[in-house]
N, C-alpha and C. Protein backbone atom coordinates (compact mmCIF):
# COMPACT_ATOMS: atom_id res chain seq x y z
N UNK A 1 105.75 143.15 62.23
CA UNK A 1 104.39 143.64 62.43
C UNK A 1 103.41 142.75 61.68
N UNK A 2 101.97 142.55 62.60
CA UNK A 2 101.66 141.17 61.64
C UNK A 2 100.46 142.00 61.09
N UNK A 3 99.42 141.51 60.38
CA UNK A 3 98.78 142.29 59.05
C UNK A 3 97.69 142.69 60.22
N UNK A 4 97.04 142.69 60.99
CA UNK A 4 96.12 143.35 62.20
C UNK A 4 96.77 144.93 62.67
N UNK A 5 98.28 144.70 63.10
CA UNK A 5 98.87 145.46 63.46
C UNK A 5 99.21 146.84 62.33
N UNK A 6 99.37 146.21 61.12
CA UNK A 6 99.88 146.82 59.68
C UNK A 6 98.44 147.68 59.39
N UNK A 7 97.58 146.89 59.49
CA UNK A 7 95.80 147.42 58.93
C UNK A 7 95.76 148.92 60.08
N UNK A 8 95.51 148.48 61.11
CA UNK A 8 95.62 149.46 62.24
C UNK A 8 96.37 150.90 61.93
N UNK A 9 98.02 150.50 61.85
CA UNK A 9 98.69 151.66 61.94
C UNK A 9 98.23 152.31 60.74
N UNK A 10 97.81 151.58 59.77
CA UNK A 10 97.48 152.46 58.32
C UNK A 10 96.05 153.28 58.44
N UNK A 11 95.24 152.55 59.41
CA UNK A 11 94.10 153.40 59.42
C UNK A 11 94.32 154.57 60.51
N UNK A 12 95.29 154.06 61.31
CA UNK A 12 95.69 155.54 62.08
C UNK A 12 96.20 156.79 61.26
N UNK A 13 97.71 156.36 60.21
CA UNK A 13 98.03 156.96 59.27
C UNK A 13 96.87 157.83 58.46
N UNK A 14 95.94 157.25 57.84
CA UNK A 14 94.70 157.78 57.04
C UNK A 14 93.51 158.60 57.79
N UNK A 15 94.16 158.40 59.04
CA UNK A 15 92.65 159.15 59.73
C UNK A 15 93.77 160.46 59.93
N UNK A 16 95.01 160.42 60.53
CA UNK A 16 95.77 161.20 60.28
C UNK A 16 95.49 162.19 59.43
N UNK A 17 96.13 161.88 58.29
CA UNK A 17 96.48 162.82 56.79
C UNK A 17 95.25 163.29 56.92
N UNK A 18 93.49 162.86 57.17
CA UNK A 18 92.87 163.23 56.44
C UNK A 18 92.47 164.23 57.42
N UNK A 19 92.70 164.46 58.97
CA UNK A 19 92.95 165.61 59.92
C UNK A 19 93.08 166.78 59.42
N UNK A 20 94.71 166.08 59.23
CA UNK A 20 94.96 167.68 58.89
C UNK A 20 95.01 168.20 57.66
N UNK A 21 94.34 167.68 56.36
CA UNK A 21 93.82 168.57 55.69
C UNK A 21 92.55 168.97 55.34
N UNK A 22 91.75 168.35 56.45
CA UNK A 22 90.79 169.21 57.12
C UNK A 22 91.06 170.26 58.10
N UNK A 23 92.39 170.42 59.23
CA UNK A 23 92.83 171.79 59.43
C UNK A 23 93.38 172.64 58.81
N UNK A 24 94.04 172.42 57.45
CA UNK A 24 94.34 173.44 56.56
C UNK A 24 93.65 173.79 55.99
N UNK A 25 92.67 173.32 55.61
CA UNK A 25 91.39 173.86 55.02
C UNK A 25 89.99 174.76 56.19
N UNK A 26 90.67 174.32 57.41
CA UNK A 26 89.83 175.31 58.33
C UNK A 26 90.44 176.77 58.59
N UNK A 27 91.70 176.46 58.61
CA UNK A 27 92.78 178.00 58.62
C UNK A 27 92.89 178.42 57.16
N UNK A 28 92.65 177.72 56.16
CA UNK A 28 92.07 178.69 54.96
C UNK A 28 90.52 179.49 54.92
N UNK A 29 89.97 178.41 55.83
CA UNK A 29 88.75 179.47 55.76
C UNK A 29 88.74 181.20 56.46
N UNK A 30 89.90 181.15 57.40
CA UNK A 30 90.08 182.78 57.91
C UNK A 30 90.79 183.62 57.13
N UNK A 31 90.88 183.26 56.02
CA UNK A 31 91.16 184.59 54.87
C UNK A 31 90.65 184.28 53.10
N UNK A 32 90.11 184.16 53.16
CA UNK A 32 89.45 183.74 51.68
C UNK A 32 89.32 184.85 50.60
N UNK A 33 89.66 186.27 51.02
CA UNK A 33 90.02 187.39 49.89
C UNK A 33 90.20 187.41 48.92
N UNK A 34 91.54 186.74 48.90
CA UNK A 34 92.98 186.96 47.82
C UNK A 34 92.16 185.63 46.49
N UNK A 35 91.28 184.52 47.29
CA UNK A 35 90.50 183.81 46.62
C UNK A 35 89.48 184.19 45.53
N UNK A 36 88.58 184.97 46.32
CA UNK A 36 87.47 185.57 45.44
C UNK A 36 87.86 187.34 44.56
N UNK A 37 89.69 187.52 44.88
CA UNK A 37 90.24 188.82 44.17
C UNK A 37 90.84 187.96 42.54
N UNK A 38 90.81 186.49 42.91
CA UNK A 38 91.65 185.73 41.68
C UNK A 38 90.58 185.64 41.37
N UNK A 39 89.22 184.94 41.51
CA UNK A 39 88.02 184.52 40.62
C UNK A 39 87.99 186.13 40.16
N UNK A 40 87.55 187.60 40.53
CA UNK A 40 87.27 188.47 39.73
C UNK A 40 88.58 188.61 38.36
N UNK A 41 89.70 188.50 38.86
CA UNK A 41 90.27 189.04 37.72
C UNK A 41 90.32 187.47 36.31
N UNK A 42 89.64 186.49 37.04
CA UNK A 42 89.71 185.42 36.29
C UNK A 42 88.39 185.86 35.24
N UNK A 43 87.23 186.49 35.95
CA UNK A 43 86.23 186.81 35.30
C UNK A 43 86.85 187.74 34.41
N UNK A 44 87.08 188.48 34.72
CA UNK A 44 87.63 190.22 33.99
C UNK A 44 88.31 189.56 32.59
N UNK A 45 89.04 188.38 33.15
CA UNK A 45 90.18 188.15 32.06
C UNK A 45 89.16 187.68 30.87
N UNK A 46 88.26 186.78 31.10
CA UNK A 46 87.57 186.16 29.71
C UNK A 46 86.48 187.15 29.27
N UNK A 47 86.05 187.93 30.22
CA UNK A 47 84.96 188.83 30.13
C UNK A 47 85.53 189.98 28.78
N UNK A 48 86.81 190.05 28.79
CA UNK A 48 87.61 190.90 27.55
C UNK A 48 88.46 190.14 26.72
N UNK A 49 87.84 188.70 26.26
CA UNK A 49 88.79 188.05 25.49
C UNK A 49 90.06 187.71 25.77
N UNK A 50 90.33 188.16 26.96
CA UNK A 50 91.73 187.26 27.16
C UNK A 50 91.81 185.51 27.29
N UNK A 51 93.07 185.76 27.30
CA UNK A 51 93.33 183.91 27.98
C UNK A 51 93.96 183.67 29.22
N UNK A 52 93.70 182.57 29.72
CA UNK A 52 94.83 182.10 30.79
C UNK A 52 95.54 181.54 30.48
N UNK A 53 96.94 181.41 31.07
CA UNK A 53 98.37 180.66 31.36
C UNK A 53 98.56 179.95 32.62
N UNK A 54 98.32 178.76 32.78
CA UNK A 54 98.47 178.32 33.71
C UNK A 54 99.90 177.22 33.78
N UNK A 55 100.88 176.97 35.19
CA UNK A 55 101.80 176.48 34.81
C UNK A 55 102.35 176.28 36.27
N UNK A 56 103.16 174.97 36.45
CA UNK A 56 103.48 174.29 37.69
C UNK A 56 105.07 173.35 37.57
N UNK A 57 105.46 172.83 38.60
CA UNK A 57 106.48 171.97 38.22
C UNK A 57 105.86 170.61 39.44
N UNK A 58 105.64 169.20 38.67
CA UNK A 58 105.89 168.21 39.90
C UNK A 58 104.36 168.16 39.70
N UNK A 59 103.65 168.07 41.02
CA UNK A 59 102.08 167.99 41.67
C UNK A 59 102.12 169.18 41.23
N UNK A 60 102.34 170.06 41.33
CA UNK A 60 101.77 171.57 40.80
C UNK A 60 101.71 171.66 39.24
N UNK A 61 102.50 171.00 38.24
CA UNK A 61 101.93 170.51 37.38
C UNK A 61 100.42 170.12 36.87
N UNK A 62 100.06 169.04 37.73
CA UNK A 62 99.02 168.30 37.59
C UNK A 62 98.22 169.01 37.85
N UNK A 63 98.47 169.75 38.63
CA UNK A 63 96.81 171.19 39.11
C UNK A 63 96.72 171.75 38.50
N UNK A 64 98.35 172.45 37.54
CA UNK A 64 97.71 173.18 37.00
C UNK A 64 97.23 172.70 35.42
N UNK A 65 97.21 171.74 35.06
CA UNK A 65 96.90 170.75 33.92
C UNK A 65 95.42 170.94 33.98
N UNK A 66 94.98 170.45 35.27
CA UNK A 66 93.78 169.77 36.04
C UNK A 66 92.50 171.08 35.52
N UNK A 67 93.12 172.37 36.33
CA UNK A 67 92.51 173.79 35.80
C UNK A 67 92.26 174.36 34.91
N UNK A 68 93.35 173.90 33.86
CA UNK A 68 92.88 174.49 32.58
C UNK A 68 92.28 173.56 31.87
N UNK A 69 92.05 172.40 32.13
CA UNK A 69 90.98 171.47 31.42
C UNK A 69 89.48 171.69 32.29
N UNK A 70 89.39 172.04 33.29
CA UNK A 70 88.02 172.48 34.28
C UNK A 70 87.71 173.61 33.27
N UNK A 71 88.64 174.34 32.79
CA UNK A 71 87.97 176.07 31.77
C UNK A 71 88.51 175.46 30.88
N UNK A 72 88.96 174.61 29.86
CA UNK A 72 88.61 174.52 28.72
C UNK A 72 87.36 173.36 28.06
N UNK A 73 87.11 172.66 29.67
CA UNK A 73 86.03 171.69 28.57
C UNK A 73 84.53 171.79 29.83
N UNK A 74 84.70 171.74 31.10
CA UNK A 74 83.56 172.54 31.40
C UNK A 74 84.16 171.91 33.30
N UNK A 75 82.96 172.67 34.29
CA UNK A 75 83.27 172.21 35.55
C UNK A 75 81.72 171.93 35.69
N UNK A 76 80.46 172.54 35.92
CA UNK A 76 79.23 171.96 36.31
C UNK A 76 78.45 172.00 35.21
N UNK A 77 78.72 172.69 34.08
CA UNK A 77 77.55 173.42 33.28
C UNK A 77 77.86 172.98 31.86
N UNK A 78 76.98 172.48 31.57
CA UNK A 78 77.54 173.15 29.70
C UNK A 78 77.45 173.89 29.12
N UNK A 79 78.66 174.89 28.17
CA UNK A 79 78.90 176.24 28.21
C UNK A 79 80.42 176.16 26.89
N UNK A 80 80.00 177.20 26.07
CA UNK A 80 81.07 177.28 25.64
C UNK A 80 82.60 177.71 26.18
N UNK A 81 83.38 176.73 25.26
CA UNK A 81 84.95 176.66 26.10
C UNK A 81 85.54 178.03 26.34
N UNK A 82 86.43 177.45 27.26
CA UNK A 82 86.84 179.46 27.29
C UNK A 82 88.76 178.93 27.51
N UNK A 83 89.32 180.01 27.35
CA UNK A 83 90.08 180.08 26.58
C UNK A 83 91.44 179.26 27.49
N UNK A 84 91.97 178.19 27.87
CA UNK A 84 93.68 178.24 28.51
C UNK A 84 94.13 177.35 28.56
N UNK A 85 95.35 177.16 28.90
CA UNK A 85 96.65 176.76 28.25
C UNK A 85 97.56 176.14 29.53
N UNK A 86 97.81 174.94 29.70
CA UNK A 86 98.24 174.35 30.61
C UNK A 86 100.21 174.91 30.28
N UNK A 87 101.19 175.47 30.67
CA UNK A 87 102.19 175.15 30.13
C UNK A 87 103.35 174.27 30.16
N UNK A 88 102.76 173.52 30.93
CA UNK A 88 104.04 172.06 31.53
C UNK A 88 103.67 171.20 30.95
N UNK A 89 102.72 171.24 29.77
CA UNK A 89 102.50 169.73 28.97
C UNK A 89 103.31 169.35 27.75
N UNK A 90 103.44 170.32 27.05
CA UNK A 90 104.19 170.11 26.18
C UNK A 90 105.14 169.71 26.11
N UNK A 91 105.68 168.36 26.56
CA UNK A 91 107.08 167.67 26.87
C UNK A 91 107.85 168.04 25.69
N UNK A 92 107.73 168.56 24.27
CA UNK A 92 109.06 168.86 23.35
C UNK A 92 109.36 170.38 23.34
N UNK A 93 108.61 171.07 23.79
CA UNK A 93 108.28 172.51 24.49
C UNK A 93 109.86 172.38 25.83
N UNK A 94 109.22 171.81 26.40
CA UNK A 94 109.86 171.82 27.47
C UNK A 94 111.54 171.67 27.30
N UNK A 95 111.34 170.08 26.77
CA UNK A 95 112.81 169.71 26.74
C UNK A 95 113.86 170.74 25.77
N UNK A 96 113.19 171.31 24.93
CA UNK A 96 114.11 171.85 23.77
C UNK A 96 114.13 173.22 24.24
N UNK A 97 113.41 173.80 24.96
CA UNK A 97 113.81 174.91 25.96
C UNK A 97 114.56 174.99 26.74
N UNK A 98 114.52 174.01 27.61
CA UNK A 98 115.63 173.16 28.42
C UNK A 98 116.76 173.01 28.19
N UNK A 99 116.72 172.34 27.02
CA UNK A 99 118.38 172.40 26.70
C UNK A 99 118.72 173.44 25.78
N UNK A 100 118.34 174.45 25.45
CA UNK A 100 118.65 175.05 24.96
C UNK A 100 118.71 176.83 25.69
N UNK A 101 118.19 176.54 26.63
CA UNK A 101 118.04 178.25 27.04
C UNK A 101 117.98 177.74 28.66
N UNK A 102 118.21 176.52 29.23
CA UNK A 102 117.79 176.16 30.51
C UNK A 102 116.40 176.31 31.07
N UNK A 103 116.12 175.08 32.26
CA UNK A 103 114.94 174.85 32.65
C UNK A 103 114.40 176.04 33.22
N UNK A 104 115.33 177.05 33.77
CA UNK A 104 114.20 178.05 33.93
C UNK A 104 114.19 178.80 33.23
N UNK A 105 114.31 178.81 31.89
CA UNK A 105 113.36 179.43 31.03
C UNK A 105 112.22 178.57 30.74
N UNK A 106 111.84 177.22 31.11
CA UNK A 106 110.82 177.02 30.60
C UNK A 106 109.54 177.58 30.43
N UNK A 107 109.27 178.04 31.34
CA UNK A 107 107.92 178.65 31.16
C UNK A 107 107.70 179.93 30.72
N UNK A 108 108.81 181.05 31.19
CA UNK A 108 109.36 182.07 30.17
C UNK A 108 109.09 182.29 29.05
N UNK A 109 109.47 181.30 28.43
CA UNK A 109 109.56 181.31 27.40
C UNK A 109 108.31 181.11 26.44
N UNK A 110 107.69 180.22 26.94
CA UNK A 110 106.26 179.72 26.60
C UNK A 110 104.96 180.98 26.28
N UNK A 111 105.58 181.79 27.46
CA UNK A 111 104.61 183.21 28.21
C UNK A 111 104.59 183.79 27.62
N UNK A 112 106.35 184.00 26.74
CA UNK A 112 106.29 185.09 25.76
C UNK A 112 105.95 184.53 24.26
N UNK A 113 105.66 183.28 23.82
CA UNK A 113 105.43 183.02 22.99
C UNK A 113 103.77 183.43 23.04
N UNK A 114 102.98 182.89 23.65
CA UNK A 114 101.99 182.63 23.99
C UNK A 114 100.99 184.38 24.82
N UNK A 115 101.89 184.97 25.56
CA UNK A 115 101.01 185.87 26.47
C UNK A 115 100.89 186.88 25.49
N UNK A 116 99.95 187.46 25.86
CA UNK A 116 99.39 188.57 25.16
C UNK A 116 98.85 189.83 26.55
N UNK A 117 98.82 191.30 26.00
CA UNK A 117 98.82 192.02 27.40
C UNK A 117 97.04 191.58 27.60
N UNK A 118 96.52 192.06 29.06
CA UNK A 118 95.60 191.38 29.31
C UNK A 118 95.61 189.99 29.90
N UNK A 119 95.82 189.10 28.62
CA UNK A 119 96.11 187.44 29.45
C UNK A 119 96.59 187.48 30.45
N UNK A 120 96.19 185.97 31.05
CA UNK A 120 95.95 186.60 32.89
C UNK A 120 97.10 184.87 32.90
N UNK A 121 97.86 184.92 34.06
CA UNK A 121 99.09 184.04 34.11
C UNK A 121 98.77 183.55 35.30
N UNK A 122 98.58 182.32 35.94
CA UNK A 122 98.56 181.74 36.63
C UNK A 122 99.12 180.84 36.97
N UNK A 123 100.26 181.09 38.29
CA UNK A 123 101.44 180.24 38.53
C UNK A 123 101.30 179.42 40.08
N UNK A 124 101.42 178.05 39.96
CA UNK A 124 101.46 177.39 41.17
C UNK A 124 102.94 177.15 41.38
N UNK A 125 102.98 177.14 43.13
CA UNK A 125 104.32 176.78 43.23
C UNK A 125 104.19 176.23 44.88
N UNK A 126 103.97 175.41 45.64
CA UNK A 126 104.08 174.91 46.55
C UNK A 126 104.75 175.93 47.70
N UNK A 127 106.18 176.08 47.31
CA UNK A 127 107.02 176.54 48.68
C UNK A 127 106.95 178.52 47.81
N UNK A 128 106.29 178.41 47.04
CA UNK A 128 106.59 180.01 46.15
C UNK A 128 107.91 180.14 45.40
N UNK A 129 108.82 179.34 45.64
CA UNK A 129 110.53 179.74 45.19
C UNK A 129 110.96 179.39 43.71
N UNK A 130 110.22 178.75 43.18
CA UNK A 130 110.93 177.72 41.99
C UNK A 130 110.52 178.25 41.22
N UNK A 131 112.48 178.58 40.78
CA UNK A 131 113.20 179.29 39.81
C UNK A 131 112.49 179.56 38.31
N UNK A 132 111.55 178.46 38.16
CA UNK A 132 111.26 178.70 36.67
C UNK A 132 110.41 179.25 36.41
N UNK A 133 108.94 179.16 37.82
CA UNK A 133 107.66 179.47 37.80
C UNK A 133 107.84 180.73 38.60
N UNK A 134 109.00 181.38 38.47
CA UNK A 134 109.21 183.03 39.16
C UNK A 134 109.68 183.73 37.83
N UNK A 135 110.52 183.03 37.01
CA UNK A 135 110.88 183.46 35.71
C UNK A 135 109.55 183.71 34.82
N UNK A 136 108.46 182.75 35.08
CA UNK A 136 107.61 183.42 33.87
C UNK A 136 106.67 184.00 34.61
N UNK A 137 106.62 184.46 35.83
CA UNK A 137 105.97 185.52 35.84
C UNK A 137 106.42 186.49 35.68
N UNK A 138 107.80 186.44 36.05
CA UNK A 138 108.51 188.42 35.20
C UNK A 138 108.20 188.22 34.09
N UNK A 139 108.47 187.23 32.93
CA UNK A 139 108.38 187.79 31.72
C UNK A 139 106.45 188.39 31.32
N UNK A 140 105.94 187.29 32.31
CA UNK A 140 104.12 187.85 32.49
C UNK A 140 104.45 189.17 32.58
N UNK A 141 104.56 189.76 33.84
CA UNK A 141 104.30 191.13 34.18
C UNK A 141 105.05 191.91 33.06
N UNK A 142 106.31 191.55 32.56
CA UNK A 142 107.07 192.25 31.18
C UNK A 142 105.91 192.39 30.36
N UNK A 143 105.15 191.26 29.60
CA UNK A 143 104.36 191.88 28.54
C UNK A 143 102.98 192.33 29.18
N UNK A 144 102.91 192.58 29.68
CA UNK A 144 101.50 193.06 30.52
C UNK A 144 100.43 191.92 30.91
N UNK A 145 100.53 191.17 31.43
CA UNK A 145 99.77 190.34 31.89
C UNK A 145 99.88 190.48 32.91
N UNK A 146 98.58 189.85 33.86
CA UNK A 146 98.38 189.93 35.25
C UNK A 146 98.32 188.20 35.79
N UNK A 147 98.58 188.60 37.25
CA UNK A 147 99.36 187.22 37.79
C UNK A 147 98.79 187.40 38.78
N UNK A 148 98.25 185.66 38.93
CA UNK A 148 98.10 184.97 40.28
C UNK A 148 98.72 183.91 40.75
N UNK A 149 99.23 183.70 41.93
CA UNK A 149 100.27 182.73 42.59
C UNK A 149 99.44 181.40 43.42
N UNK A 150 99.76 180.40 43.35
CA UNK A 150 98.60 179.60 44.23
C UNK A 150 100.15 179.09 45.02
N UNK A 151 100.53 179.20 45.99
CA UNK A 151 101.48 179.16 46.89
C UNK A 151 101.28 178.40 48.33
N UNK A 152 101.95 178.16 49.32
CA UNK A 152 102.15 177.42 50.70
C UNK A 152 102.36 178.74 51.79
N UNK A 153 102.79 178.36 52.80
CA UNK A 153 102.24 179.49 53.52
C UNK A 153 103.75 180.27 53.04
N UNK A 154 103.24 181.65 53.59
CA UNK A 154 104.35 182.58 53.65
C UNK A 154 104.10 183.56 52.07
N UNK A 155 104.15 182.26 50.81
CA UNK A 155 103.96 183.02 49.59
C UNK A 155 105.32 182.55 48.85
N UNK A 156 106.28 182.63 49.84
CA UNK A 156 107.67 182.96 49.49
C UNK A 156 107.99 183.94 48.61
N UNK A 157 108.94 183.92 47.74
CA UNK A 157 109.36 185.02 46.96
C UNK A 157 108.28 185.14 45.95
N UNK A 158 107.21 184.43 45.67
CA UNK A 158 106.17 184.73 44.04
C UNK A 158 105.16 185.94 44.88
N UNK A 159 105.11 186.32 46.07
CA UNK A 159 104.28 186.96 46.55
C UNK A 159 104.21 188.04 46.13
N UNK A 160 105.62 188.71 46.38
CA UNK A 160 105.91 189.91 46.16
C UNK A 160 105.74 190.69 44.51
N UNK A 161 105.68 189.48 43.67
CA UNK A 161 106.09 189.27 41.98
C UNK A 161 104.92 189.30 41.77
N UNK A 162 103.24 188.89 41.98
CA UNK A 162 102.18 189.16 41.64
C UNK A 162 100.93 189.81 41.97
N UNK A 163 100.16 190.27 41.15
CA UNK A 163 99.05 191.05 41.28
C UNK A 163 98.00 190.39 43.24
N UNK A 164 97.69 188.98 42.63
CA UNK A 164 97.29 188.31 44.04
C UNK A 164 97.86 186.82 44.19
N UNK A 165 98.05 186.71 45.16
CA UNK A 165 98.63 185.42 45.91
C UNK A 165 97.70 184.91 47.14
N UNK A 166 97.37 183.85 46.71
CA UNK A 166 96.77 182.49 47.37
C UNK A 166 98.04 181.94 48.01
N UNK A 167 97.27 181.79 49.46
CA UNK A 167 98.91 181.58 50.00
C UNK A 167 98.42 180.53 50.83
N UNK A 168 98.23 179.06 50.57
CA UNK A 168 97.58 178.04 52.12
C UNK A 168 98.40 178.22 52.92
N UNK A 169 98.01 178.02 54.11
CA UNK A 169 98.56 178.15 55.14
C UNK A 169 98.86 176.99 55.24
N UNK A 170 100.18 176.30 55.36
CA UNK A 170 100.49 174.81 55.54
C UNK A 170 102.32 175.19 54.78
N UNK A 171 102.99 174.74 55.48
CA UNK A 171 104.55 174.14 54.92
C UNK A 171 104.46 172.79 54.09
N UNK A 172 103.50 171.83 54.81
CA UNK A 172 103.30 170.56 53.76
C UNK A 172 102.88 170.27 52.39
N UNK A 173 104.05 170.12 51.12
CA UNK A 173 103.77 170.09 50.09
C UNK A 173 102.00 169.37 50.08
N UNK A 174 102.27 167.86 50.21
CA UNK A 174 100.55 167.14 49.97
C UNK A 174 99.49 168.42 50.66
N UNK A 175 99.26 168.74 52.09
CA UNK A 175 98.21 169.58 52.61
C UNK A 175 98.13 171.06 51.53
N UNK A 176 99.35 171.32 51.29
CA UNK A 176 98.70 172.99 49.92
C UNK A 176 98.28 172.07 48.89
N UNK A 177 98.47 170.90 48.20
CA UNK A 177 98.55 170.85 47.25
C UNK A 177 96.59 170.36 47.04
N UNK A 178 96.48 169.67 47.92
CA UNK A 178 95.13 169.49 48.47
C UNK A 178 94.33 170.68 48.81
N UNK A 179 94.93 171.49 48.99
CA UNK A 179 94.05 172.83 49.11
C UNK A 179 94.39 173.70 47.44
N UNK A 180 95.42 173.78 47.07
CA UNK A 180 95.11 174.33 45.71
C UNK A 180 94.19 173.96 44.78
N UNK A 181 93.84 172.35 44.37
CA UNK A 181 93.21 171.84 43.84
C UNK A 181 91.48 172.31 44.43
N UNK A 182 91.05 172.58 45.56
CA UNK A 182 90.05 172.78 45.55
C UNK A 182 89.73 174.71 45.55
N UNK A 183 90.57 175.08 45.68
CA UNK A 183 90.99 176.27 45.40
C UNK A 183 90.52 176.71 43.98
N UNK A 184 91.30 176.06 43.01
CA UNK A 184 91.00 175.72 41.35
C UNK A 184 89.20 175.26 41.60
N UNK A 185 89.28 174.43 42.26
CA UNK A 185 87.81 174.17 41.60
C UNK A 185 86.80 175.52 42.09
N UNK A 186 87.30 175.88 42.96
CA UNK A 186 85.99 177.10 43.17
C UNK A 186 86.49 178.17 42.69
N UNK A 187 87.56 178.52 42.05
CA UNK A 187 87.55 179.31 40.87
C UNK A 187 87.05 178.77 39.83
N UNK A 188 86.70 177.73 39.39
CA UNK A 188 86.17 177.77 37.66
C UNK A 188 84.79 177.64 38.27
N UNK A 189 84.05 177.37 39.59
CA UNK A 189 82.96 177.40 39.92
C UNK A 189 82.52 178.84 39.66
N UNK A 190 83.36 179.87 40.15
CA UNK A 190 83.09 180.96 40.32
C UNK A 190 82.77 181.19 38.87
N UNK A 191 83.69 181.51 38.01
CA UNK A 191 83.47 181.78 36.63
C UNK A 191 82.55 181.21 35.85
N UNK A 192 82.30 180.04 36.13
CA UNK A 192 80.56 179.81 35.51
C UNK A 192 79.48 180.26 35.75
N UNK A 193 79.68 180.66 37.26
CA UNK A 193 78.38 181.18 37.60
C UNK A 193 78.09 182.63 37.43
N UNK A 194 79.25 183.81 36.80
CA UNK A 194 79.32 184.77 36.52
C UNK A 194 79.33 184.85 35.28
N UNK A 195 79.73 183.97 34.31
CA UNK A 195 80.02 184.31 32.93
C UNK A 195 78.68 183.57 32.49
N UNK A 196 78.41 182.13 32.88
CA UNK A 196 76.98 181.60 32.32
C UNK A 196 75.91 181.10 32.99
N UNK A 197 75.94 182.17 34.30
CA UNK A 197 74.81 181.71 35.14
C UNK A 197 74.44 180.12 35.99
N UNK A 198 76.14 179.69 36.19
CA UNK A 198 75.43 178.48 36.58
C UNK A 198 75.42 178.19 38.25
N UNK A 199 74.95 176.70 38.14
CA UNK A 199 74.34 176.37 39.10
C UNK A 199 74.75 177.06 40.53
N UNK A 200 73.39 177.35 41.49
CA UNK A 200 73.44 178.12 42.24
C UNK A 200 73.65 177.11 43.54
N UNK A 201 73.42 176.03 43.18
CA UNK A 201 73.11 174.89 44.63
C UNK A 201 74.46 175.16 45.40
């Protein structure tokens, strides 16, 4: 294939991808509920001093990294920090949990170090199934915390396990993962503009 031919198929490729997650994001727009039921209890949660727990494995990682730095250092406004806790960063966290109690306790474990009743737990998981990010939401719901799932279509098994579930409609890891991330952002949008009045544009 010579570099005309290579340029081409790649801009076909890119006009592609960027299709269809503009159609997953149009079949998210026919249920947006379970969206603005996570921004209230996200409000509720800081509105009474709680914290968030947020926590992923892979790309769901990185979102949920991504989110709790949007609410701990700001998204449009400047505003004092509010309160959460990425839990897949701590690489000596991890590993020594890991080998010591297995990977799915990782986050488990963290939850119960860390959760308090109230604190609000927020778990991404692409396909909903993985083992570790289902483990700390039981131990969530064990100490009384409330749970939201940012999930692919269906929910899979985290559906049933939390308070509300964000569920994109899409089987394709990249297309949810592209929709969780903006998902996250209009939740911490939401919460600024309820907790410190911001921007209305």
């Amino acid at each position: 294939m010579g570099n005309r031919e290579r340029t081409l198929d790649y801009l076909f490729l890119t006009r592609s991808r960027v299709e269809e997650s503009i159609a997953t994001k149009q079949r998210l727009l026919e249920n947006l509920d379970e969206v603005v039921a996570a921004a209230h209890m996200l409000v509720s949660a800081y509105r009474s001093g709680s914290k968030v727990l947020v926590f992923g494995n892979g790309g769901s990682a990185a979102d949920a990294q991504h989110i709790a730095a949007e609410l701990v250092g700001r998204f449009h406004i400047d505003r004092p920090a509010l309160a959460a806790v990425a839990l897949n960063v701590n690489t000596s966290s991890l590993t020594a949990i890991g080998n010591d109690y297995g990977y799915d306790e990782v986050f488990a474990r963290q939850v119960e170090a860390f959760g308090r009743t109230g604190d609000l737990a927020v778990a991404l998981s692409t396909s909903g199934n993985s083992r570790n990010v289902i483990e700390g939401i039981r131990r969530a719901r064990e100490l009384g915390l409330n749970t939201i799932a940012l999930t692919g279509k269906g929910g899979g098994c985290m559906r049933d396990l939390v308070d509300c579930c964000i569920a994109v409609p899409s089987s394709e890891t990249p297309r949810i993962q592209e929709s969780h991330i903006l998902i996250g952002h209009v939740l911490c949008e939401i919460v600024e503009r309820e907790l410190f009045g911001g921007n209305e544009d």
